[in-house]
C-alpha atoms as a PDB file:
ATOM      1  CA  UNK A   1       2.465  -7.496 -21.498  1.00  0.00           C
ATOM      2  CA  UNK A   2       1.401  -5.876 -18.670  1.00  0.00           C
ATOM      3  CA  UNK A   3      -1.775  -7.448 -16.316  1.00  0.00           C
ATOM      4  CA  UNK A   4      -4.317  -5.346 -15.258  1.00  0.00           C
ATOM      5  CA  UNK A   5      -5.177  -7.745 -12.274  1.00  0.00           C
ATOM      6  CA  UNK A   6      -4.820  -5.796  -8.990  1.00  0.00           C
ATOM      7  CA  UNK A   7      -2.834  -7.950  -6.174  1.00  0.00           C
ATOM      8  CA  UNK A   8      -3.038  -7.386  -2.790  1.00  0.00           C
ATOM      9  CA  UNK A   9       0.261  -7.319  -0.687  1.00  0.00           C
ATOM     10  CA  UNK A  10       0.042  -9.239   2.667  1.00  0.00           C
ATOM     11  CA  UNK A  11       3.648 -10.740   2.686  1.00  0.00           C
ATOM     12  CA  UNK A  12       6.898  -9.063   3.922  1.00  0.00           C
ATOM     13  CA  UNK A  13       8.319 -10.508   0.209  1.00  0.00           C
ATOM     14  CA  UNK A  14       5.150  -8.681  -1.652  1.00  0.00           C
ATOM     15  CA  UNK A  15       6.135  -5.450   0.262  1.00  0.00           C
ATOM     16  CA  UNK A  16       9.788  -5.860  -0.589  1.00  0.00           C
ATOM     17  CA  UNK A  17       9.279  -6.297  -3.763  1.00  0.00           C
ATOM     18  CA  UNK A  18       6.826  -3.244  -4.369  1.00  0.00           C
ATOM     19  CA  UNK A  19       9.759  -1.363  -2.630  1.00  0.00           C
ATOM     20  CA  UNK A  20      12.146  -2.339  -4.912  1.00  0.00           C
ATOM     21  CA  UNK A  21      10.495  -2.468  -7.518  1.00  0.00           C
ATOM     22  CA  UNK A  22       8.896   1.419  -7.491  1.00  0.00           C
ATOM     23  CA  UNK A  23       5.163  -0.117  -7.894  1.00  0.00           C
ATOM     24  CA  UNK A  24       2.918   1.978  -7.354  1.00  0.00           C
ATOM     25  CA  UNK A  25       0.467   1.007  -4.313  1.00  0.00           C
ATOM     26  CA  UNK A  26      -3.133   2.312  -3.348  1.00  0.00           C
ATOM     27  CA  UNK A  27      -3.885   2.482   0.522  1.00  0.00           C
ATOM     28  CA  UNK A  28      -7.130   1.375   1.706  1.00  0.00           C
ATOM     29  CA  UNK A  29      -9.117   1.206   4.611  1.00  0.00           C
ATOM     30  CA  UNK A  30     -12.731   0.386   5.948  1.00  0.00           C
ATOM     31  CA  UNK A  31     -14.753   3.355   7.208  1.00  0.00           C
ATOM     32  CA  UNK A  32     -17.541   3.092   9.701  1.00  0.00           C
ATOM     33  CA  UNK A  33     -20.202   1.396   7.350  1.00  0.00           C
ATOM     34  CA  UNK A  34     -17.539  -1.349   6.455  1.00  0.00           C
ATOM     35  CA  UNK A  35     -16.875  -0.693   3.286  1.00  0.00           C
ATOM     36  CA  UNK A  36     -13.170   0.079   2.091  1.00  0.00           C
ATOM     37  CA  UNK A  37     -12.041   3.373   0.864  1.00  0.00           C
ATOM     38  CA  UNK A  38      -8.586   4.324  -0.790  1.00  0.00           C
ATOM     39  CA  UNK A  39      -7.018   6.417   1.553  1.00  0.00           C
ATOM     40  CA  UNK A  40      -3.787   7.022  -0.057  1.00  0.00           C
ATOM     41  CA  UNK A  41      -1.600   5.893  -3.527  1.00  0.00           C
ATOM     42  CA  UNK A  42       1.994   6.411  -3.650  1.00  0.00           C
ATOM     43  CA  UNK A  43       5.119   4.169  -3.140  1.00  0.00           C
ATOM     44  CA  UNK A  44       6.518   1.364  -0.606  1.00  0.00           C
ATOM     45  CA  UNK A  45       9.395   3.533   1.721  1.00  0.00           C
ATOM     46  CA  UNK A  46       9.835   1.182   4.508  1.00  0.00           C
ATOM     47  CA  UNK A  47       7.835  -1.556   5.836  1.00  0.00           C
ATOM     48  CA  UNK A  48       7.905  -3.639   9.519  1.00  0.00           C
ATOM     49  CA  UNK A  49       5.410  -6.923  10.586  1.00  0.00           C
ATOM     50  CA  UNK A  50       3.251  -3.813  12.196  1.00  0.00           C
ATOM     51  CA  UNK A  51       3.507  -0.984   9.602  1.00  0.00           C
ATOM     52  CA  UNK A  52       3.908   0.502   6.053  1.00  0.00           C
ATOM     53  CA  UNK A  53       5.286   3.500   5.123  1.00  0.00           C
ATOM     54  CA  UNK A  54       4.090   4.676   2.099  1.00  0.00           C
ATOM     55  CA  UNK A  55       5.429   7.975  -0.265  1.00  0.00           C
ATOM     56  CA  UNK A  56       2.566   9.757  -1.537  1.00  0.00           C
ATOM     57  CA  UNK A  57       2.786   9.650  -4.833  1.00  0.00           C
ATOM     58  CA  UNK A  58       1.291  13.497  -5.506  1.00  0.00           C
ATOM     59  CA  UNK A  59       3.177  15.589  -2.444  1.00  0.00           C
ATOM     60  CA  UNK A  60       6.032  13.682  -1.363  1.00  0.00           C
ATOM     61  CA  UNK A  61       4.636  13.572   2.079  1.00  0.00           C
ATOM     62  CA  UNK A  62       5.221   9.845   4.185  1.00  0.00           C
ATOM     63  CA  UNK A  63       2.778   8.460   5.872  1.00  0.00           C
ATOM     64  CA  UNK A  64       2.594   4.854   8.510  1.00  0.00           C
ATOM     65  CA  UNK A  65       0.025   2.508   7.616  1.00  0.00           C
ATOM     66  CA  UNK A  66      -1.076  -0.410  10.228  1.00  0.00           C
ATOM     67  CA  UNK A  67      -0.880  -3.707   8.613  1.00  0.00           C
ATOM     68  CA  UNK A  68      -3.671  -5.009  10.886  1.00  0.00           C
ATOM     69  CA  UNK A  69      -6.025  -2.314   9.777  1.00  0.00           C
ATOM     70  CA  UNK A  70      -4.797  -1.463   6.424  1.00  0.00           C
ATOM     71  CA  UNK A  71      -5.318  -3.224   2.570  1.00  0.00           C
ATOM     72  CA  UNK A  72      -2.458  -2.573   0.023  1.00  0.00           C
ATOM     73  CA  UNK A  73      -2.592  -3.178  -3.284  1.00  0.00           C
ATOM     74  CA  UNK A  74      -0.606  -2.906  -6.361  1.00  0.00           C
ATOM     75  CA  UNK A  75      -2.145  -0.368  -9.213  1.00  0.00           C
END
């Protein structure tokens, strides 16, 4: 059965496993009022203690996400 129940990855195993796993992950991050948006949704490429880099899931395109800025979650 699968969970509905979003997770949020924080951990170099949660990333890691998303990687290997081909979850798909939404992006998100806070704009100016403080409130978080979902800036991107595709899959975990690479990942370092500073940054993500995510496949989008629609053009193929990469993209670096700061950990220290950035929320991931599973979807």
């Amino acid at each position: 059965m699968k969970s509905n129940k979003k997770h949020t990855l924080t951990e170099d195993i949660h990333f890691f496993t998303a990687g290997l796993s081909g979850n798909l992950i939404t992006v998100w991050q806070e704009d100016p009022a403080g409130v978080y948006c979902e800036i991107g949704r595709g899959y975990v490429e690479a990942y370092t203690n500073k940054y993500v880099r995510v496949r989008n899931l629609q053009s193929g395109t990469k993209s670096l996400y700061s950990r220290d800025v950035t929320m991931f979650q599973t979807d």
